[in-house]
N, C-alpha and C. Protein backbone atom coordinates (compact mmCIF):
# COMPACT_ATOMS: atom_id res chain seq x y z
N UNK A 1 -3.10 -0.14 18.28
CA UNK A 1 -2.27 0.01 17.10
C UNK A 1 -3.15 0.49 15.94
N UNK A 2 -2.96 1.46 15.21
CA UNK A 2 -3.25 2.29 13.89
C UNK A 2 -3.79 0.80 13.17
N UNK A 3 -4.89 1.28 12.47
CA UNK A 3 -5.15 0.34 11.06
C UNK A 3 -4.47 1.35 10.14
N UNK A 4 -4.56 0.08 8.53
CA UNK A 4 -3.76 1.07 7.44
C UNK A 4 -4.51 0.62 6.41
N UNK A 5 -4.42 1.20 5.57
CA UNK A 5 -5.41 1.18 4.34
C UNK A 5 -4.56 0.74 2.97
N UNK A 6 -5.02 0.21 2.22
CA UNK A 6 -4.14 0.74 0.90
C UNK A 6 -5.25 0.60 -0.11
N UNK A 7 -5.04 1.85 -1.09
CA UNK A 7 -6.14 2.45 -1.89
C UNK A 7 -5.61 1.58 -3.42
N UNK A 8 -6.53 1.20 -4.37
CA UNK A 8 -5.74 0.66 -5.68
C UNK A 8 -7.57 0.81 -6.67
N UNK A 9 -7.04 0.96 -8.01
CA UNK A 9 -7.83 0.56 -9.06
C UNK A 9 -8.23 -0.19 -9.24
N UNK A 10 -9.70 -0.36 -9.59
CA UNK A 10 -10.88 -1.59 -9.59
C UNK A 10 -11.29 -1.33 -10.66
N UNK A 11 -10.83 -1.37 -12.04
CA UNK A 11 -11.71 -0.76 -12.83
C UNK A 11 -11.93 0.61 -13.19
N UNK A 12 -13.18 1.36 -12.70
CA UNK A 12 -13.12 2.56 -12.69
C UNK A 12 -13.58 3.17 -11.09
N UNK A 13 -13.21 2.16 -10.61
CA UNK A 13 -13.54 2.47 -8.85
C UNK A 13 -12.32 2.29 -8.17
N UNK A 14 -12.06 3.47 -7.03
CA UNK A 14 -11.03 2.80 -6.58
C UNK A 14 -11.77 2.08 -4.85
N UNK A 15 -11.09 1.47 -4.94
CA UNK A 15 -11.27 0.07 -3.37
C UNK A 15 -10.08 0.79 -2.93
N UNK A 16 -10.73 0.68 -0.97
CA UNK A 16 -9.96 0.74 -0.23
C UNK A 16 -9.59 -0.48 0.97
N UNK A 17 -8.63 -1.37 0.91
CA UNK A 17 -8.47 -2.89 1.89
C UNK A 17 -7.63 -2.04 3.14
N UNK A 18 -8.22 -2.82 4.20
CA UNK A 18 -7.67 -2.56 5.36
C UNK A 18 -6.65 -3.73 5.63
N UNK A 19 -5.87 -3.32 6.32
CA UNK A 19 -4.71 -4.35 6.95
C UNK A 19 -4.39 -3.19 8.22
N UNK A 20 -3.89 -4.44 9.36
CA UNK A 20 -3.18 -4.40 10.98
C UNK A 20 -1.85 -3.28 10.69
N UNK A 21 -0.83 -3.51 10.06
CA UNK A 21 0.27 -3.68 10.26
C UNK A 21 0.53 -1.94 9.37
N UNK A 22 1.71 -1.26 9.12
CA UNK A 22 2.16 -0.97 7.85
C UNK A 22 2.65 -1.78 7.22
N UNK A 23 3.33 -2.78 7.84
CA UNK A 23 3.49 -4.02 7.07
C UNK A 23 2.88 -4.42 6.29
N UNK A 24 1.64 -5.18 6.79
CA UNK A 24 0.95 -5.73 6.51
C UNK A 24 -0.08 -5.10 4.80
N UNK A 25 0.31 -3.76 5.62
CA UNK A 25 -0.19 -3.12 4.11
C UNK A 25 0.73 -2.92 2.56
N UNK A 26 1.93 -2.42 3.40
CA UNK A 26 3.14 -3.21 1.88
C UNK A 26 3.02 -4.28 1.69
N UNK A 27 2.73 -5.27 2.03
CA UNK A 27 2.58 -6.44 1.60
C UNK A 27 1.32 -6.99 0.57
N UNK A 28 0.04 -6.17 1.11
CA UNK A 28 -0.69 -6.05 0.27
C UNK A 28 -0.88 -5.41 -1.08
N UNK A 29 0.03 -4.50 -0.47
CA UNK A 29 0.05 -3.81 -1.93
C UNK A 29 0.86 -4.38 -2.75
N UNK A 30 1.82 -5.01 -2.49
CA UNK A 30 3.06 -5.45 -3.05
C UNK A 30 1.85 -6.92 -3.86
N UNK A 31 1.92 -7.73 -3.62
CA UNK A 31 0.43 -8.64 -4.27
C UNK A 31 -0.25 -7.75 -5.18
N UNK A 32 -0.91 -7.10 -4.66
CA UNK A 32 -1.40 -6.26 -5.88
C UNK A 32 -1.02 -6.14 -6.85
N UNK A 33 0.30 -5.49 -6.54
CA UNK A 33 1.06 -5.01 -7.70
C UNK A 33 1.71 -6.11 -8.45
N UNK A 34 1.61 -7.08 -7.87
CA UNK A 34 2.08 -9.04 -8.26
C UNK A 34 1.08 -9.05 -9.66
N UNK A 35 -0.59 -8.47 -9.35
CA UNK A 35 -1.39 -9.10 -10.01
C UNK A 35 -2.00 -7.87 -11.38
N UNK A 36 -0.94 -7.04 -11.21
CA UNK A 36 -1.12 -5.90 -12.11
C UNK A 36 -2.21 -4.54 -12.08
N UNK A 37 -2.63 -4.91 -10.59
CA UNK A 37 -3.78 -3.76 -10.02
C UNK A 37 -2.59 -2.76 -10.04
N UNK A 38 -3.59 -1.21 -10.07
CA UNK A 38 -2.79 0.16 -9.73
C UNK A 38 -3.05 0.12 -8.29
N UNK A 39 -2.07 0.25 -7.87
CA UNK A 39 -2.19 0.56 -6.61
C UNK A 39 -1.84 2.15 -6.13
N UNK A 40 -2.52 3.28 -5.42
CA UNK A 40 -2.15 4.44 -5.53
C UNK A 40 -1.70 4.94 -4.39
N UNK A 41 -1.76 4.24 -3.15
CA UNK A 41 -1.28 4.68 -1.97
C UNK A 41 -1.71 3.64 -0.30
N UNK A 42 -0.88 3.52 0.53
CA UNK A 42 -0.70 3.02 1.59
C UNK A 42 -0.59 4.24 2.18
N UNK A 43 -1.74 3.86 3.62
CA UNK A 43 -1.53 5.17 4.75
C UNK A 43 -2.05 4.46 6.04
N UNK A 44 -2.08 5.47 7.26
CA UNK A 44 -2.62 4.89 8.06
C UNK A 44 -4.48 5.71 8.41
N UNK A 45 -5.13 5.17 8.70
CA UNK A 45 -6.50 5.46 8.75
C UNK A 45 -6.70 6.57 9.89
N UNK A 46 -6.58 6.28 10.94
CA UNK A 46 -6.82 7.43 11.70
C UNK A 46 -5.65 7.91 12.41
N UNK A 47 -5.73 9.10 13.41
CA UNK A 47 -5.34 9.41 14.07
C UNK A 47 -4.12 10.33 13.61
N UNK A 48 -3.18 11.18 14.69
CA UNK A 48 -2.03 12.21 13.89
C UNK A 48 -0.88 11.58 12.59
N UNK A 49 -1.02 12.14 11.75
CA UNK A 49 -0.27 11.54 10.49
C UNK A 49 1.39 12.39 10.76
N UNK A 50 2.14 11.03 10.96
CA UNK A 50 3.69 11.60 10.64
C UNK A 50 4.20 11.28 9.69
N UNK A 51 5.46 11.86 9.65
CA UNK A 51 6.02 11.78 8.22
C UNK A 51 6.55 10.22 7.94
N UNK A 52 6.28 9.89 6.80
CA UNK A 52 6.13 8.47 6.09
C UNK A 52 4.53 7.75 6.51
N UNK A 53 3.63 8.38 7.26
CA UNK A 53 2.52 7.57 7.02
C UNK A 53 1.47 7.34 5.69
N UNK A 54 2.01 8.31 4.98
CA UNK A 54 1.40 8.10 3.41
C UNK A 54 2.10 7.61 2.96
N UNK A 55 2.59 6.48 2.32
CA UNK A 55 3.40 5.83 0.87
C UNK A 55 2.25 6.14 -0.28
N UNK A 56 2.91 7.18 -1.39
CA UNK A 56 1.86 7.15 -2.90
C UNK A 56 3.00 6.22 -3.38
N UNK A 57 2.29 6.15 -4.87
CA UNK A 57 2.73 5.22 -5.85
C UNK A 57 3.24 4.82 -6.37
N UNK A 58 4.90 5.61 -6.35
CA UNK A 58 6.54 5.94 -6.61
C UNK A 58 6.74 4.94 -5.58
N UNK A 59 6.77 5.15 -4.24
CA UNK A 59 7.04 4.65 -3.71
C UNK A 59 7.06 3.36 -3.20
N UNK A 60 5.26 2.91 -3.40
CA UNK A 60 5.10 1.31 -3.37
C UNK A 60 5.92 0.57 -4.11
N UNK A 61 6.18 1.12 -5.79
CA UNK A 61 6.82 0.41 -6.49
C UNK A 61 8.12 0.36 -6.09
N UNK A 62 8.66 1.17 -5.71
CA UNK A 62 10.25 1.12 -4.97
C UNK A 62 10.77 0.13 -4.70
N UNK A 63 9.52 0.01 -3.04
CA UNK A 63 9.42 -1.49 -2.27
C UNK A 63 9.07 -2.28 -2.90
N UNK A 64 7.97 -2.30 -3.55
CA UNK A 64 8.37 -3.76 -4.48
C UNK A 64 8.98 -4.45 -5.40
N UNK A 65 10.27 -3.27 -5.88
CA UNK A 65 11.03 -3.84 -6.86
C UNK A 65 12.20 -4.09 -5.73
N UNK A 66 12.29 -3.19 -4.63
CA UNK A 66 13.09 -4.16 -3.71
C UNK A 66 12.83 -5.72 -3.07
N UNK A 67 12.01 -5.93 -2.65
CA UNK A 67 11.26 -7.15 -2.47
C UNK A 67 11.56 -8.32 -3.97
N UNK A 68 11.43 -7.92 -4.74
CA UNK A 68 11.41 -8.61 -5.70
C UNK A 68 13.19 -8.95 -5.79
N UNK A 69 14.00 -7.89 -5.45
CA UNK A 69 15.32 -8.15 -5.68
C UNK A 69 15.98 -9.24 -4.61
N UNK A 70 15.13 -8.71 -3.69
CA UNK A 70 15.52 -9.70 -2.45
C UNK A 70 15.30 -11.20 -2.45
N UNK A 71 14.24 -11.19 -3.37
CA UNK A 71 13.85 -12.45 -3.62
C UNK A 71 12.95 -13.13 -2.69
């Protein structure tokens, strides 16, 4: 199974955290974005990229204002 990355603002560095899942990586990012980090994109690390394996930064927030609605 693919690892996934999600890229966010450190300051003036950006960090890249690995997570298992795509899940696992909305979820991280979604925290992130809990704790007011920029977060700039979820992808998967290696191998052929299909369409939706990049989430940029429109989009994280999407999911996490859905998440948030969901409660």
């Amino acid at each position: 199974m693919p690892r996934w990355y999600v890229s966010y603002q450190a300051g003036a560095t950006t960090v890249m955290s690995l997570a298992k899942s795509r899940d696992e990586a909305i979820s991280a990012a979604c925290a992130l974005l809990d704790q007011k980090m920029n977060v700039q994109a979820i992808g998967r690390v290696l191998g052929t990229l299909d369409p939706g394996d990049i989430i940029d930064s429109v989009e994280i927030r999407k999911l996490h204002a859905m998440r948030i609605q969901s409660g």
